[in-house]
PDB file of N, CA and C in Angstrom:
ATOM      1  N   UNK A   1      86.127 126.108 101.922  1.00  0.00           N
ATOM      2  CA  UNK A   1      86.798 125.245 102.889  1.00  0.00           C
ATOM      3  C   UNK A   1      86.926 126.037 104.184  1.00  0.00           C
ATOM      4  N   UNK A   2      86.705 125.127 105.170  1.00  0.00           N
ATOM      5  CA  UNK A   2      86.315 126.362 106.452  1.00  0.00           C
ATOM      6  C   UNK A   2      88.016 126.381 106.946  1.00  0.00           C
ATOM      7  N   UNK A   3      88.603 127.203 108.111  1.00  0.00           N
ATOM      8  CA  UNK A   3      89.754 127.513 108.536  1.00  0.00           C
ATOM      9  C   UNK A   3      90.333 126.796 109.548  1.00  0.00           C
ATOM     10  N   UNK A   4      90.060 125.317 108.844  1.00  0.00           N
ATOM     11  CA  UNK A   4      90.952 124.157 109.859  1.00  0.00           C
ATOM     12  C   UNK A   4      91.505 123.562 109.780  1.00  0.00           C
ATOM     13  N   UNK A   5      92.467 124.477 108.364  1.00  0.00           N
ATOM     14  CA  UNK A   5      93.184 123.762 108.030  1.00  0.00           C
ATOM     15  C   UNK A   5      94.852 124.830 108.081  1.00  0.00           C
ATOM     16  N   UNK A   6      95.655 124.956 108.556  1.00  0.00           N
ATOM     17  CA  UNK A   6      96.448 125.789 108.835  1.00  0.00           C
ATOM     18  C   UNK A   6      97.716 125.737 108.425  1.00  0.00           C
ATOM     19  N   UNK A   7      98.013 124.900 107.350  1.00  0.00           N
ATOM     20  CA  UNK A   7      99.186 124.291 106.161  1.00  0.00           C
ATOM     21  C   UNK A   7      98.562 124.884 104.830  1.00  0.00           C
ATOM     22  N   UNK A   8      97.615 124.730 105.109  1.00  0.00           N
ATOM     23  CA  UNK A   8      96.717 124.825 103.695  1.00  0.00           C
ATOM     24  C   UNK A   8      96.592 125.760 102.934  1.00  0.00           C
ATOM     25  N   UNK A   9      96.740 126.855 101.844  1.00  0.00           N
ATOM     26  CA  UNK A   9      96.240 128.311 101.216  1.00  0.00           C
ATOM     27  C   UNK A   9      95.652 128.104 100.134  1.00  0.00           C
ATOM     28  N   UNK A  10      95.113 129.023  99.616  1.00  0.00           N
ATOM     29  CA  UNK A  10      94.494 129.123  98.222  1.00  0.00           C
ATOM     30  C   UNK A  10      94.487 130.784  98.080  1.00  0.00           C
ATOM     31  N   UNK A  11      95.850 131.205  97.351  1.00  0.00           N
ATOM     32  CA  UNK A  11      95.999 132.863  96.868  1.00  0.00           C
ATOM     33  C   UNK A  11      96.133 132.593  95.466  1.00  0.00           C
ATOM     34  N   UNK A  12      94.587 133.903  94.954  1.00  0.00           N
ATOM     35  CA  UNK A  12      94.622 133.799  93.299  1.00  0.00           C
ATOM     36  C   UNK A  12      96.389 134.050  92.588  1.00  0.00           C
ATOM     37  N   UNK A  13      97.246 134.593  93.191  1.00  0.00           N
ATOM     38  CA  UNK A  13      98.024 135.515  93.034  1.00  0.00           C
ATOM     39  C   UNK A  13      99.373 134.039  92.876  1.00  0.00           C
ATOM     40  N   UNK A  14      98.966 133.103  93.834  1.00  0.00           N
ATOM     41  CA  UNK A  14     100.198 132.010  94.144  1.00  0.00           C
ATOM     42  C   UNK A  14      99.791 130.920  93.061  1.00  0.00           C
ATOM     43  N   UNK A  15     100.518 130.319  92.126  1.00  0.00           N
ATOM     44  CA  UNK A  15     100.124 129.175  91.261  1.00  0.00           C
ATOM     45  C   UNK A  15      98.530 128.928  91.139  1.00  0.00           C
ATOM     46  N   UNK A  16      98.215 130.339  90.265  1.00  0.00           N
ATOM     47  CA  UNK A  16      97.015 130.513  89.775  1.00  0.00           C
ATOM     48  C   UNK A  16      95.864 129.752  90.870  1.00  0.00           C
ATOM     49  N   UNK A  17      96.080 130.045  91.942  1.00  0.00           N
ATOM     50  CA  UNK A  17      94.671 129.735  93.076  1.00  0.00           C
ATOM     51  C   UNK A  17      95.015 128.305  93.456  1.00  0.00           C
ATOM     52  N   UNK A  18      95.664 127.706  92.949  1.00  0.00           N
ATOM     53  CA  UNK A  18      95.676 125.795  93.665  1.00  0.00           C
ATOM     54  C   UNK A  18      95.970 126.197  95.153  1.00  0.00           C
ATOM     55  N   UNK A  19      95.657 124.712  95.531  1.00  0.00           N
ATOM     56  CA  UNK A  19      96.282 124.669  96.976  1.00  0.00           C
ATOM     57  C   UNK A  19      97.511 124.632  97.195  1.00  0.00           C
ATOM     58  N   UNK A  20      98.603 125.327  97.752  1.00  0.00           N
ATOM     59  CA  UNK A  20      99.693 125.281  98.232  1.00  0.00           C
ATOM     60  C   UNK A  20     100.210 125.429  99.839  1.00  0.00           C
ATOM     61  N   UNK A  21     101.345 124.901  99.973  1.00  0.00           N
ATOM     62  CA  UNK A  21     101.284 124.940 101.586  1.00  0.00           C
ATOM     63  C   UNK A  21     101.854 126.403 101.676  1.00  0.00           C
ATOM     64  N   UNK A  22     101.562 126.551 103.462  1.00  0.00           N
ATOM     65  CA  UNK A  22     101.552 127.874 103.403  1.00  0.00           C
ATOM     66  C   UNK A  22     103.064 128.168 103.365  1.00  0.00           C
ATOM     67  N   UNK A  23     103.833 129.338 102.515  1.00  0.00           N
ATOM     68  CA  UNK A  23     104.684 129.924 102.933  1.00  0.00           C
ATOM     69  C   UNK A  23     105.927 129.521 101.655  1.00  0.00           C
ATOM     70  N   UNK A  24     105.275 128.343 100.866  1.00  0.00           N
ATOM     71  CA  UNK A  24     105.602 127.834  99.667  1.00  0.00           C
ATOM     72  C   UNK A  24     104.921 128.218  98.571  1.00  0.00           C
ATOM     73  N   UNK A  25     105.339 127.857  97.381  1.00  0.00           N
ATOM     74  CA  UNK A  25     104.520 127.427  96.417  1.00  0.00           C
ATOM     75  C   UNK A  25     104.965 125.632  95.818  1.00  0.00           C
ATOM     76  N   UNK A  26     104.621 124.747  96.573  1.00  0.00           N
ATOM     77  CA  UNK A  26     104.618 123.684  96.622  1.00  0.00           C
ATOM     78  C   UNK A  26     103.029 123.119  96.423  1.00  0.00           C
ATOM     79  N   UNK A  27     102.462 122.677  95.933  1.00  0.00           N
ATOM     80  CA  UNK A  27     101.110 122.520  95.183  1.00  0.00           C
ATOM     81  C   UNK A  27     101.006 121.379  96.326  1.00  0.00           C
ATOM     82  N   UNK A  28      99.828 121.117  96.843  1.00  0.00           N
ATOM     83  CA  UNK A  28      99.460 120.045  97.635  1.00  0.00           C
ATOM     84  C   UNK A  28      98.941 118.979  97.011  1.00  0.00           C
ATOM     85  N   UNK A  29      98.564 119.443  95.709  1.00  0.00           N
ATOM     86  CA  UNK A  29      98.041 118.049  94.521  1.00  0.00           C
ATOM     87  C   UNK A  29      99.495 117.379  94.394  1.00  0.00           C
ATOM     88  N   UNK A  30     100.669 118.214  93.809  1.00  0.00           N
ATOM     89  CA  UNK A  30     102.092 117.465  93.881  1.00  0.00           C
ATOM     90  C   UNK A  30     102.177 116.480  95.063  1.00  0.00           C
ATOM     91  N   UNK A  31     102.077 116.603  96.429  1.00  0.00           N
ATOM     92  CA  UNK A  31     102.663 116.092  97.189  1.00  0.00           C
ATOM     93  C   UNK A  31     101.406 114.419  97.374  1.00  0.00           C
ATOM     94  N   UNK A  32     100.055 114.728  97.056  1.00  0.00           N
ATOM     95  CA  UNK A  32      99.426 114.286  97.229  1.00  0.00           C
ATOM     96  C   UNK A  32      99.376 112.863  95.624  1.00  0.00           C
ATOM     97  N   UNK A  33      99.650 113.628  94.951  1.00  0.00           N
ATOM     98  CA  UNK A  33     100.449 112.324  93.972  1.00  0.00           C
ATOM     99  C   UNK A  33     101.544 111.320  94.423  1.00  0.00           C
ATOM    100  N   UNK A  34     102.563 112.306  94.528  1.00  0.00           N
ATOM    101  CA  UNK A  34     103.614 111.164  95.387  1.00  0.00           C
ATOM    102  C   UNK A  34     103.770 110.459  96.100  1.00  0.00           C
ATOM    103  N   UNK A  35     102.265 110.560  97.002  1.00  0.00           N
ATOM    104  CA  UNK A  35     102.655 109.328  98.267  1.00  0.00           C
ATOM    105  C   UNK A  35     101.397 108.523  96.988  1.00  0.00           C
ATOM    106  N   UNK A  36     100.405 108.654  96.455  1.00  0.00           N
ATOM    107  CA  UNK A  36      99.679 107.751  95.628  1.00  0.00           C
ATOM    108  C   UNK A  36     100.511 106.748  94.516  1.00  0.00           C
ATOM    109  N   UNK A  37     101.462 107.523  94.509  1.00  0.00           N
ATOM    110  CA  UNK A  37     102.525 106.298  93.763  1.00  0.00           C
ATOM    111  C   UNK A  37     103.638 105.569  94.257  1.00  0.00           C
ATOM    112  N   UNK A  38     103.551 106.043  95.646  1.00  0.00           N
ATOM    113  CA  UNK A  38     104.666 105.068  96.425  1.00  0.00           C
ATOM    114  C   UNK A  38     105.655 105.555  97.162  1.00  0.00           C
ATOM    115  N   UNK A  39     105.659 106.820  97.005  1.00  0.00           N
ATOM    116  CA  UNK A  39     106.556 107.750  97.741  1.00  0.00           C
ATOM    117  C   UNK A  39     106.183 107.252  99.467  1.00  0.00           C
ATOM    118  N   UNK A  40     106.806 107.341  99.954  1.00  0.00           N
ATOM    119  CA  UNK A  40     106.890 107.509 101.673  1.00  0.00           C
ATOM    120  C   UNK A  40     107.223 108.924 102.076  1.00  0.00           C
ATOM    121  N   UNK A  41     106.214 109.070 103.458  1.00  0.00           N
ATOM    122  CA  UNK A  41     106.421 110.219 103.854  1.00  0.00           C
ATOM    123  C   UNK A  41     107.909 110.665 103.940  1.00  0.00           C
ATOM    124  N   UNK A  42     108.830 110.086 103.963  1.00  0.00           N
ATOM    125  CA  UNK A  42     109.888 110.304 104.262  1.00  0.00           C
ATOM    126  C   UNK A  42     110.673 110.902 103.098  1.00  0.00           C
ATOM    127  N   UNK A  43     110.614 110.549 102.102  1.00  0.00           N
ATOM    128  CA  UNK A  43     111.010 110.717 100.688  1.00  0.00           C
ATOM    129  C   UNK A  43     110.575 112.138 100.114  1.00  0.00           C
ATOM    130  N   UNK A  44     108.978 112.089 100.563  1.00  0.00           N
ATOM    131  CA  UNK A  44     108.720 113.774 100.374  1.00  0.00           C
ATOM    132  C   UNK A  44     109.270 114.796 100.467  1.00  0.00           C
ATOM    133  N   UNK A  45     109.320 114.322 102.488  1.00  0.00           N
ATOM    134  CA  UNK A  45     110.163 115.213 103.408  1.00  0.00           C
ATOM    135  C   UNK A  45     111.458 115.154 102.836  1.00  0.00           C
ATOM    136  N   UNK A  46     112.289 114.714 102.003  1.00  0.00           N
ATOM    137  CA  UNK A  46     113.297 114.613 101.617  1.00  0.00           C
ATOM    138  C   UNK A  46     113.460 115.663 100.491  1.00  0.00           C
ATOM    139  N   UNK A  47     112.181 115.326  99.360  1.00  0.00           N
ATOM    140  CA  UNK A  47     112.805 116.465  98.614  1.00  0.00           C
ATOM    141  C   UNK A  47     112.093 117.873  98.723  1.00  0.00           C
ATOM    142  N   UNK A  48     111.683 117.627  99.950  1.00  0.00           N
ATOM    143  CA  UNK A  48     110.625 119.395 100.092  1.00  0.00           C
ATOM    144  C   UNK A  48     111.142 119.764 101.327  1.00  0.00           C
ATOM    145  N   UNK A  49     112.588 119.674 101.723  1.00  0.00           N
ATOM    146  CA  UNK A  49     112.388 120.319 103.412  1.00  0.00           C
ATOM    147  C   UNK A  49     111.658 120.785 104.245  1.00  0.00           C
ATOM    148  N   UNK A  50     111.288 122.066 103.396  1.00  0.00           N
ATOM    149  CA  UNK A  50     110.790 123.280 104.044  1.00  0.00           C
ATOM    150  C   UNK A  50     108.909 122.401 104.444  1.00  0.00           C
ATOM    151  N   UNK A  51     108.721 121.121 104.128  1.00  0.00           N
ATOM    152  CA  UNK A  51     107.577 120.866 104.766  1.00  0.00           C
ATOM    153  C   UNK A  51     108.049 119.485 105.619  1.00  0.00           C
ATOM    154  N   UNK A  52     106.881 119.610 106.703  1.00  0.00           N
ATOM    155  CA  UNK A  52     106.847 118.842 108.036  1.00  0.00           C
ATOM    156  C   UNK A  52     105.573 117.645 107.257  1.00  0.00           C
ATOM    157  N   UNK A  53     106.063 116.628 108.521  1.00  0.00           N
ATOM    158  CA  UNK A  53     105.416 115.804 108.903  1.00  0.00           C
ATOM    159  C   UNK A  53     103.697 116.023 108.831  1.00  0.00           C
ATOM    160  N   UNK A  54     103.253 116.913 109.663  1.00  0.00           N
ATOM    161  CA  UNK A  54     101.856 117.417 110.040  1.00  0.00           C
ATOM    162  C   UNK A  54     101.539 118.125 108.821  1.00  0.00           C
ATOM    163  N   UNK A  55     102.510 118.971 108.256  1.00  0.00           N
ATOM    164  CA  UNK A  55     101.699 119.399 106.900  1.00  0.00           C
ATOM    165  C   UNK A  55     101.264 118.404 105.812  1.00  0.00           C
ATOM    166  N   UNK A  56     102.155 117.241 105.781  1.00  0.00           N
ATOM    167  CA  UNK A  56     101.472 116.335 104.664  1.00  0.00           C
ATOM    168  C   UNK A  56     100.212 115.320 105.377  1.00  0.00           C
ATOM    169  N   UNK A  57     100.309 115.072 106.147  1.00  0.00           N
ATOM    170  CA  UNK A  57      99.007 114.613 106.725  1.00  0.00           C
ATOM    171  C   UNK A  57      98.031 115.505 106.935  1.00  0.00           C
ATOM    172  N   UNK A  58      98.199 116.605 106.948  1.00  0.00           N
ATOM    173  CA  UNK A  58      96.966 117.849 106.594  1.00  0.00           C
ATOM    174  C   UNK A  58      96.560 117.972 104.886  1.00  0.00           C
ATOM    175  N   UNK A  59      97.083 117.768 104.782  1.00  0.00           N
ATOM    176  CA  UNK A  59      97.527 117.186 102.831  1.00  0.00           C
ATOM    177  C   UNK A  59      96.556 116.618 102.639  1.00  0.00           C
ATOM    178  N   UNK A  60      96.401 115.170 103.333  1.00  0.00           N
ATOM    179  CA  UNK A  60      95.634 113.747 103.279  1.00  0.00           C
ATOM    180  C   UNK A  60      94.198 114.327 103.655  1.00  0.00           C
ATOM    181  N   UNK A  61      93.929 115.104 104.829  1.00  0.00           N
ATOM    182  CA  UNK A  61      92.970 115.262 105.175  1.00  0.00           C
ATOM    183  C   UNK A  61      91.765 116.178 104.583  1.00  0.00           C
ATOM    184  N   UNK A  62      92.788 117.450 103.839  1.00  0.00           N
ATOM    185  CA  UNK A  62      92.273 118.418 102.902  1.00  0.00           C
ATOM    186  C   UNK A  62      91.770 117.238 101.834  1.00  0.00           C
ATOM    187  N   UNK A  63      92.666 116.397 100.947  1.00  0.00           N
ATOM    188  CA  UNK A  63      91.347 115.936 100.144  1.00  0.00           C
ATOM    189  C   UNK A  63      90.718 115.271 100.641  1.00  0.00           C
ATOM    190  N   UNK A  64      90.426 114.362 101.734  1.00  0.00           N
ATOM    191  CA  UNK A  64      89.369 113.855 102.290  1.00  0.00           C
ATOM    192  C   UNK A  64      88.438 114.626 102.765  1.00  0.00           C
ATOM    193  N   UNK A  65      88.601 116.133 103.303  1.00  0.00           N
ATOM    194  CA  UNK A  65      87.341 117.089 103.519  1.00  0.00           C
ATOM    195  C   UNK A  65      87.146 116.947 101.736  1.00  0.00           C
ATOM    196  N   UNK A  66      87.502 117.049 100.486  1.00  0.00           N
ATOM    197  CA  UNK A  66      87.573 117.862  98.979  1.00  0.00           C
ATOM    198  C   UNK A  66      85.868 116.659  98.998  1.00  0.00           C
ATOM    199  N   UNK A  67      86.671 115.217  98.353  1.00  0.00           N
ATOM    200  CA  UNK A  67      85.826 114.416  98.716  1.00  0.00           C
ATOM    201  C   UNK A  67      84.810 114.145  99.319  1.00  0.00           C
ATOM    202  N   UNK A  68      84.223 114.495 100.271  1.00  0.00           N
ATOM    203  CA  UNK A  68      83.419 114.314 101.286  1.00  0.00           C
ATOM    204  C   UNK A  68      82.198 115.365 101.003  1.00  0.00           C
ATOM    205  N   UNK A  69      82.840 116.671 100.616  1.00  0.00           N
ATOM    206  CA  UNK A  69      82.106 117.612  99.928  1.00  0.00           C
ATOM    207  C   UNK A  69      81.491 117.966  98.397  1.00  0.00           C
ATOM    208  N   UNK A  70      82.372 116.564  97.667  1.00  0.00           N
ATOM    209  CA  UNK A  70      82.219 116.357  96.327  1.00  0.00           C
ATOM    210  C   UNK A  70      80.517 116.009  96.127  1.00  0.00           C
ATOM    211  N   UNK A  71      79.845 116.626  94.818  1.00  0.00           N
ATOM    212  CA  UNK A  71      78.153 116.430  95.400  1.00  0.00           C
ATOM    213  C   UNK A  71      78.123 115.327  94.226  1.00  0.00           C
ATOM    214  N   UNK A  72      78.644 115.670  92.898  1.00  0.00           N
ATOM    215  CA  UNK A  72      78.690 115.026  91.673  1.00  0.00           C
ATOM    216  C   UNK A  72      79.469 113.180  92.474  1.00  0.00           C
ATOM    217  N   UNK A  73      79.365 112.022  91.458  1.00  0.00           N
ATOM    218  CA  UNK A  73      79.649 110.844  91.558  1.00  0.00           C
ATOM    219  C   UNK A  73      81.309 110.919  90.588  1.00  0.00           C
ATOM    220  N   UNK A  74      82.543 110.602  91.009  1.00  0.00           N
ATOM    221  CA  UNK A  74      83.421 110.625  90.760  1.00  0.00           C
ATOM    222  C   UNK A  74      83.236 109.132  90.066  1.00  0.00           C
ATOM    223  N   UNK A  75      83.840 109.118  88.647  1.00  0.00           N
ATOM    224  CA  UNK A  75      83.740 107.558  88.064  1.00  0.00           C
ATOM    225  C   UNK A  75      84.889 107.242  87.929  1.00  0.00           C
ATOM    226  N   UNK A  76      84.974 105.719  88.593  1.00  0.00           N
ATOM    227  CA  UNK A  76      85.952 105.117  88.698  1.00  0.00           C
ATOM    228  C   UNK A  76      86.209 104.034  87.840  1.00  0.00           C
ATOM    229  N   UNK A  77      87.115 103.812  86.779  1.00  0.00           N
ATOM    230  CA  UNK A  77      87.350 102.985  85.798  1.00  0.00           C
ATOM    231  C   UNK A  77      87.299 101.676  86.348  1.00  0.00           C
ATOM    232  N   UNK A  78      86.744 100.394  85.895  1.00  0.00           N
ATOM    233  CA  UNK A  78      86.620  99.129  86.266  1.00  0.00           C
ATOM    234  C   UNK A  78      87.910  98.687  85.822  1.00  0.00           C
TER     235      UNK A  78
END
């Protein structure tokens, strides 16, 4: 993943290599579930202080670079 993303980390050392935001160990897959089930940005920001606005929309965008770079066909249940 190239360096344009500046919320973003991946340390083998922090929750075994996942993505976490920086300066946390708050998993960006976590946050990225919660708005997929209905959470509002606001609600996040509620129970994660220590993250902003711009970091969860950097959130959104990291898996849309993940995606975009995915080479395999992701199957989607009918």
């Amino acid at each position: 993943m190239e360096q344009r993303f500046k919320w973003i980390v991946v340390d083998p050392n922090v929750c075994h290599g996942k993505p976490v935001f920086k300066g946390t160990r708050i998993l960006v897959s976590d946050v990225l579930e919660m708005l997929s089930v209905g959470m509002s940005i606001e609600d996040v920001l509620r129970g994660y202080p220590q993250l902003s606005r711009e970091m969860i929309y950097e959130a959104l965008g990291f898996a849309a670079e993940l995606l975009r770079r995915e080479r395999s066909v992701i199957p989607i249940p009918a």
